[in-house]
Protein backbone atom coordinates (compact mmCIF):
# COMPACT_ATOMS: atom_id res chain seq x y z
CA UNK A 1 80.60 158.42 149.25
CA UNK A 2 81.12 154.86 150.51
CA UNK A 3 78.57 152.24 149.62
CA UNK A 4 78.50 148.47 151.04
CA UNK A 5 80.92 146.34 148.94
CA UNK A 6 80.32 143.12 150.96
CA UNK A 7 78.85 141.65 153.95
CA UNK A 8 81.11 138.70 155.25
CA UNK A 9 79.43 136.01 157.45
CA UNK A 10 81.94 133.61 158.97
CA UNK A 11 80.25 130.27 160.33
CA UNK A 12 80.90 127.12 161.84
CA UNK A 13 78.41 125.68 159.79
CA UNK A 14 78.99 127.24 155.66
CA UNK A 15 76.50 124.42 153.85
CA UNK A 16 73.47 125.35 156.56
CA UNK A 17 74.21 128.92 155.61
CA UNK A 18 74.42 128.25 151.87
CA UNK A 19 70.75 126.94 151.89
CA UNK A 20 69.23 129.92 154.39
CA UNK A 21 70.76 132.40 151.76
CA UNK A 22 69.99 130.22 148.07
CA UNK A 23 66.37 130.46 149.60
CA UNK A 24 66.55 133.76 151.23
CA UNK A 25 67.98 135.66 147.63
CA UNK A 26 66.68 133.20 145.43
CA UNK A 27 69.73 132.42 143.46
CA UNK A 28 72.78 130.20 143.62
CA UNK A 29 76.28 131.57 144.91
CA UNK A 30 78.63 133.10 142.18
CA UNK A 31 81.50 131.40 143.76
CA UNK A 32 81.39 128.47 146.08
CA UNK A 33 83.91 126.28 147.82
CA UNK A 34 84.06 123.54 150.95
CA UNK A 35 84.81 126.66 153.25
CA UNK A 36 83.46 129.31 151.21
CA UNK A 37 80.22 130.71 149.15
CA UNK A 38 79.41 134.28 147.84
CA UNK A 39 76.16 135.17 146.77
CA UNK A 40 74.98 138.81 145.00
CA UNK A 41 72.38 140.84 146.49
CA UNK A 42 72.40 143.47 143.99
CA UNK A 43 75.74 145.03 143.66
CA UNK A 44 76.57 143.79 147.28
CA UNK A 45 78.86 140.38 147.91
CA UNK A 46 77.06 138.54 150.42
CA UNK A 47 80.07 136.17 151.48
CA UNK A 48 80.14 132.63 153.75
CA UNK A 49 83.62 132.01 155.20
CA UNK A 50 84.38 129.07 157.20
CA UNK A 51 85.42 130.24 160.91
CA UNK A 52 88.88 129.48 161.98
CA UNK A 53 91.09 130.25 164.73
CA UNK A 54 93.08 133.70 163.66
CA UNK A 55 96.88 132.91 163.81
CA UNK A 56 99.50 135.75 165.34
CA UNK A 57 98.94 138.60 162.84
CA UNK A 58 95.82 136.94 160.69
CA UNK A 59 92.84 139.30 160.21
CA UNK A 60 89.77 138.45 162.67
CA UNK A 61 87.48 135.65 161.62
CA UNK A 62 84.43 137.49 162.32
CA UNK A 63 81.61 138.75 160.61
CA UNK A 64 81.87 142.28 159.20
CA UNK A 65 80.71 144.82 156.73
CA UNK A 66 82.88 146.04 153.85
CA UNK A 67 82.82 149.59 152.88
CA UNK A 68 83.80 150.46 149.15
CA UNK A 69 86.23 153.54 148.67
CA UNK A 70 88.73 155.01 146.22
CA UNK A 71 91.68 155.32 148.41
CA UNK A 72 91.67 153.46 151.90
CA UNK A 73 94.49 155.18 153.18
CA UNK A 74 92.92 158.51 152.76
CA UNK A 75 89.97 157.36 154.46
CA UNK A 76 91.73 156.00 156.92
CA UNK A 77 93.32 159.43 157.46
CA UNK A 78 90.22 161.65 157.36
CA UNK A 79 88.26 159.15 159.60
CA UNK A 80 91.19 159.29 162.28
CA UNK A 81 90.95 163.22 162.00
CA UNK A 82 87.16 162.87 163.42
CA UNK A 83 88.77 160.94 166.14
CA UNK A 84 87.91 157.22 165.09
CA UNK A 85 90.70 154.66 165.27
CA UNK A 86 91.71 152.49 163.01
CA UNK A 87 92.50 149.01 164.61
CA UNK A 88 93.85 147.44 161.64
CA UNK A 89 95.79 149.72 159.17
CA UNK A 90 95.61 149.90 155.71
CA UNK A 91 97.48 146.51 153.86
CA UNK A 92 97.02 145.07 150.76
CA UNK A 93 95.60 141.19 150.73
CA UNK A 94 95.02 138.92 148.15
CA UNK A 95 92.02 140.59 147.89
CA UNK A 96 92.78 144.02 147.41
CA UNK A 97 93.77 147.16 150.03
CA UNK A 98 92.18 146.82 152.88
CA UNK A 99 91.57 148.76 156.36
CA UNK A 100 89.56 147.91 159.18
CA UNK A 101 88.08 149.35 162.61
CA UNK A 102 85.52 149.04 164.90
CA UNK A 103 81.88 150.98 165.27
CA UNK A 104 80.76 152.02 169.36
CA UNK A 105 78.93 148.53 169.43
CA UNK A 106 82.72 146.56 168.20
CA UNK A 107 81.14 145.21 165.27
CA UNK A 108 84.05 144.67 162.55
CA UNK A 109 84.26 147.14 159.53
CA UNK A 110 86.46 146.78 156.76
CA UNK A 111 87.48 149.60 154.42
CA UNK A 112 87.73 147.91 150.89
CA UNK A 113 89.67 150.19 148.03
CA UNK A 114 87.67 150.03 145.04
């Protein structure tokens, strides 16, 4: 079962987006920089990143959801089986392992191992 780890917002403008979502949630982010907030809703990261210009082999700065599940390079594999593609393949980031692909609209998922 996967469930929504995060949902990562990137913006041009992070401290306009850090006031819609204080008021929207009604609570202050967990973590907070100059290019950077995260707020809980729930058990769900609801993260502000700071656009920027992606670099020769950088991930995408665009918004996305994050999926949470045990092994991403399983998932990777089954998913692939059912004929979806995986545009970036699993890696491990500062962050954790990570995967990500695209759904039939080309909004950016990420595969996050929990």
């Amino acid at each position: 079962m996967k469930s929504v780890h995060e949902i990562a917002l990137f913006t041009s403008n992070v401290q306009a987006m850090i006031g819609f979502y204080r008021k929207l949630l009604e609570a202050e982010p967990v973590a907070k920089s100059e290019g950077m907030a995260i707020f809980m809703a729930g058990t769900t990261k609801v993260m502000i990143h700071k656009s920027y210009e992606p670099k020769p082999g950088e991930l995408p700065s665009e918004s996305h959801l994050a999926f949470s599940v045990k092994n991403v390079d399983e998932a990777c594999n089954d998913l692939q089986a059912q004929g979806l593609r995986v545009e970036i393949a699993p890696n491990n980031y500062y962050w954790g392992r990570s995967a990500y692909l695209r759904d039939p609209d080309g909004h950016l998922i990420e595969l996050s191992q929990s």
